[in-house]
Protein backbone atom coordinates (compact mmCIF):
# COMPACT_ATOMS: atom_id res chain seq x y z
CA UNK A 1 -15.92 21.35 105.94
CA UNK A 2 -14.94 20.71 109.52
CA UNK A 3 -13.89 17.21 110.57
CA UNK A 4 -15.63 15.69 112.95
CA UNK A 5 -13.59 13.98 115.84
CA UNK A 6 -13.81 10.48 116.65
CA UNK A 7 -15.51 9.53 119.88
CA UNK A 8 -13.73 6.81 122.05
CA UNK A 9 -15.12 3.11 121.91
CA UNK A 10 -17.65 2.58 124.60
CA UNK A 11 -16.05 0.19 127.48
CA UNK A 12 -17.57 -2.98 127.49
CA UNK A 13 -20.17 -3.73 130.16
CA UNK A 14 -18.06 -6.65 131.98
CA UNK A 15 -14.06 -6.70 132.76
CA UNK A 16 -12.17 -9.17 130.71
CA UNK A 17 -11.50 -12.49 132.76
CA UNK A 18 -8.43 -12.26 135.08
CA UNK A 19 -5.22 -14.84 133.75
CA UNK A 20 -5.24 -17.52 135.98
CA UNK A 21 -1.57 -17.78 137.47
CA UNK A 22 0.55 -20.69 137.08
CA UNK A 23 2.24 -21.65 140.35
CA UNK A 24 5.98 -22.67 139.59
CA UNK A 25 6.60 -20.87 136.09
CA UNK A 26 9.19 -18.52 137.23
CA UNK A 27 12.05 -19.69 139.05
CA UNK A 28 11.75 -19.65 142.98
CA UNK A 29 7.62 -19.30 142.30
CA UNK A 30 5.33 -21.13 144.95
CA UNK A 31 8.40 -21.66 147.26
CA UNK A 32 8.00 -20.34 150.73
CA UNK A 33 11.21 -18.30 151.61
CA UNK A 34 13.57 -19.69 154.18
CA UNK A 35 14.12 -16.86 157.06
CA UNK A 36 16.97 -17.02 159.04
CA UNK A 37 17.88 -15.22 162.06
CA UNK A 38 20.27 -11.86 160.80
CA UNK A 39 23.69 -12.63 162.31
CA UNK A 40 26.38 -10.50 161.95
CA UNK A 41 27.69 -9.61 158.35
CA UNK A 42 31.31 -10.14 156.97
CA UNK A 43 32.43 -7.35 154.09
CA UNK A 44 34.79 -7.69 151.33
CA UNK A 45 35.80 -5.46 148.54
CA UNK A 46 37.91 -5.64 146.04
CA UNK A 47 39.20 -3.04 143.67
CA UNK A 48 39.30 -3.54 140.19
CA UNK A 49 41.57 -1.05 138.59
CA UNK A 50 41.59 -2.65 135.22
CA UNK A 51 37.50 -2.39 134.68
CA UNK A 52 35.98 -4.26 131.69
CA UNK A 53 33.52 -7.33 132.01
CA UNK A 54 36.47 -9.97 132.00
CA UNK A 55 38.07 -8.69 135.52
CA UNK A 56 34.20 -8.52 136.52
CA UNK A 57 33.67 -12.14 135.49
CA UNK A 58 36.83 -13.48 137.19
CA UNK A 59 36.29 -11.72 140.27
CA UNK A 60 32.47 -12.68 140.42
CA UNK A 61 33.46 -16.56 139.43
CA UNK A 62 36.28 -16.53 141.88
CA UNK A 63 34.13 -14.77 145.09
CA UNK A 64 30.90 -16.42 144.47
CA UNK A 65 31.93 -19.70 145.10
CA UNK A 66 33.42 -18.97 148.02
CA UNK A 67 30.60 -18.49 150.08
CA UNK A 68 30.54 -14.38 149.11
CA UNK A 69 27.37 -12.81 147.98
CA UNK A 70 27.79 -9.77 146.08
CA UNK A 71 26.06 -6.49 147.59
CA UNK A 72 26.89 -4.26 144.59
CA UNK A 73 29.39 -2.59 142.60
CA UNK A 74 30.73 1.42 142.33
CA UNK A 75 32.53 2.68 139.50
CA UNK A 76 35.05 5.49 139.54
CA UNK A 77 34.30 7.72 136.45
CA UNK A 78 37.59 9.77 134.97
CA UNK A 79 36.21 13.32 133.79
CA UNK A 80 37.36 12.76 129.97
CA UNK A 81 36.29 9.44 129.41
CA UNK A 82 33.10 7.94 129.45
CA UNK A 83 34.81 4.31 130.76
CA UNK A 84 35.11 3.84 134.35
CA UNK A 85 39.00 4.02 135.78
CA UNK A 86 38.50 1.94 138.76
CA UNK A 87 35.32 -0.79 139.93
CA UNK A 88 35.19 -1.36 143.88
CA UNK A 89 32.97 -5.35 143.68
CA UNK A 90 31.80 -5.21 147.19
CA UNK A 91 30.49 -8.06 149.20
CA UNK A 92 28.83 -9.76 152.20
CA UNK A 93 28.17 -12.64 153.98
CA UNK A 94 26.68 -14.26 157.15
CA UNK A 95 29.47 -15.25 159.62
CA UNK A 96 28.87 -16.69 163.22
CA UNK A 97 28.68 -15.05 166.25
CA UNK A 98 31.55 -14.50 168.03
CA UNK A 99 32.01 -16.44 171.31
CA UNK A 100 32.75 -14.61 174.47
CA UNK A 101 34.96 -16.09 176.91
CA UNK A 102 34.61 -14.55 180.21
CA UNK A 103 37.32 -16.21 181.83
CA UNK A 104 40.01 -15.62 179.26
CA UNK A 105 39.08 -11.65 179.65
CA UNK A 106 39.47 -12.01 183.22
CA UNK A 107 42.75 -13.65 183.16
CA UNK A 108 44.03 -11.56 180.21
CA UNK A 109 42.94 -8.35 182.26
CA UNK A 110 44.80 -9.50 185.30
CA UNK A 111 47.73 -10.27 183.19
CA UNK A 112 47.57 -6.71 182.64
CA UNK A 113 47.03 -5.19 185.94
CA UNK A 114 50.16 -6.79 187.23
CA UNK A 115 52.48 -6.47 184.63
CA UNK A 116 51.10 -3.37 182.89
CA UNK A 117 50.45 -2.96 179.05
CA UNK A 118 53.28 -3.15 176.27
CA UNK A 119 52.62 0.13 175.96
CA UNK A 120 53.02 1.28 179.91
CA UNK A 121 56.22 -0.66 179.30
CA UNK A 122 57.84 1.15 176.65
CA UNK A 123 56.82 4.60 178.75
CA UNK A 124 58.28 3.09 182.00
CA UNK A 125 61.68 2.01 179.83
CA UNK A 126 61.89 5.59 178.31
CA UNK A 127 61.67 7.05 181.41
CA UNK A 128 63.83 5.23 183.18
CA UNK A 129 66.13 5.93 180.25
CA UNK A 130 65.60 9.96 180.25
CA UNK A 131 66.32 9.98 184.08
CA UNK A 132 69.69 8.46 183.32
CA UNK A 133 70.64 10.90 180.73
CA UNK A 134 69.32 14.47 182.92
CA UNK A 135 71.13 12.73 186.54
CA UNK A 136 74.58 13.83 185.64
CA UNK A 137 72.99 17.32 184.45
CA UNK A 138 71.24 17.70 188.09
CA UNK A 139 72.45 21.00 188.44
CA UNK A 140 71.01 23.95 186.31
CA UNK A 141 72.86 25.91 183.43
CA UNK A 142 72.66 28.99 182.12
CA UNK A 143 70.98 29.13 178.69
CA UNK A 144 74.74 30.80 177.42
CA UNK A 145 75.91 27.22 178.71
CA UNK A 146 73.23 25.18 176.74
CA UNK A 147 73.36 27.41 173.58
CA UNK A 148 77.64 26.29 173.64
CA UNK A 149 76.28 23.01 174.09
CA UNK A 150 74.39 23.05 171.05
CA UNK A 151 76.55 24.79 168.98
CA UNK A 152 79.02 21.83 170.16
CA UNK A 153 81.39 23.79 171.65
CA UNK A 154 83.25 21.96 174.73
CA UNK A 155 83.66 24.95 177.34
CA UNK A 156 81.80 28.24 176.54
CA UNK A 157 84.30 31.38 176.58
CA UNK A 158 84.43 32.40 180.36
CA UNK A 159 82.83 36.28 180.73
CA UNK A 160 84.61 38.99 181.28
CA UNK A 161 83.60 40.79 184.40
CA UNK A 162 84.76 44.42 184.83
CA UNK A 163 85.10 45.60 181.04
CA UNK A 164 82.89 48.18 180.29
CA UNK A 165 82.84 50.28 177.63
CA UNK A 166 81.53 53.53 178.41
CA UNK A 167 81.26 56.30 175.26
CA UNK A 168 83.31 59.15 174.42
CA UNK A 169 82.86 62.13 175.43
């Protein structure tokens, strides 16, 4: 004998009443949130290469408090182990906005102008100092001269003019 399937309950003709909700059950419930204005963010991170949930705890406990919020944390996976090598505990936090002072660019900028940058410096000194070495080689050489040079000879072998060698006959 066939079985007979079962029909589904008929739905009642009214919803159930809706929960009322309690205001102030869950932490931070029926607060209004404070907004501030975004200024710009300060980022740390710190790498853990010893990763278990001790050096998490210390470096939470000891970032935390100072003012650090953590933004999230990335584990470096080693192919043959299912435990992370290395944790990189990154955070943030609000710092103030930094204060421009127009007159101290000005002055630093004409600091500059007149007695150049370190680095125009050091290319001026060089200079000067590669001028000094090529004066007493003002006038040119042959490139047998500068090969003897190199090879740190003092003279190179004078050339024998008129010696030819012509072949047999």
């Amino acid at each position: 004998m066939p079985t007979k399937k079962k029909r589904p309950k008929r739905k009642a003709a009214k919803p159930p009443p809706e929960r009322q909700r309690r205001a102030g059950k869950r932490p931070g419930a029926g607060h209004t949130p404070v907004i501030r204005a975004p200024g710009p963010l300060q980022y740390k991170v710190v790498e853990l290469s010893t990763v278990d949930e001790g050096s998490l705890e210390r470096t939470l406990n000891e970032w935390v408090p100072k003012g650090w919020n953590l933004d999230g944390v990335q584990f470096a996976m080693r192919e043959a182990s299912k435990r992370p090598a290395m944790a990189f505990v990154f955070f943030t936090r609000e710092s103030e906005a930094p204060a421009h002072d127009t007159e101290e660019a000005r002055e630093r900028l004409m600091r500059l102008s007149e007695t150049g940058s370190p680095t125009a410096e050091l290319a001026a000194e060089n200079a000067r100092a590669h001028a000094k070495r090529t004066q007493a080689q003002r006038m040119p050489i042959s490139a047998y001269e500068r090969l003897a040079q190199l090879a740190g000879l003092d003279e190179p072998e004078p050339l024998e003019k008129g010696l030819t060698l012509e072949p047999e006959e």
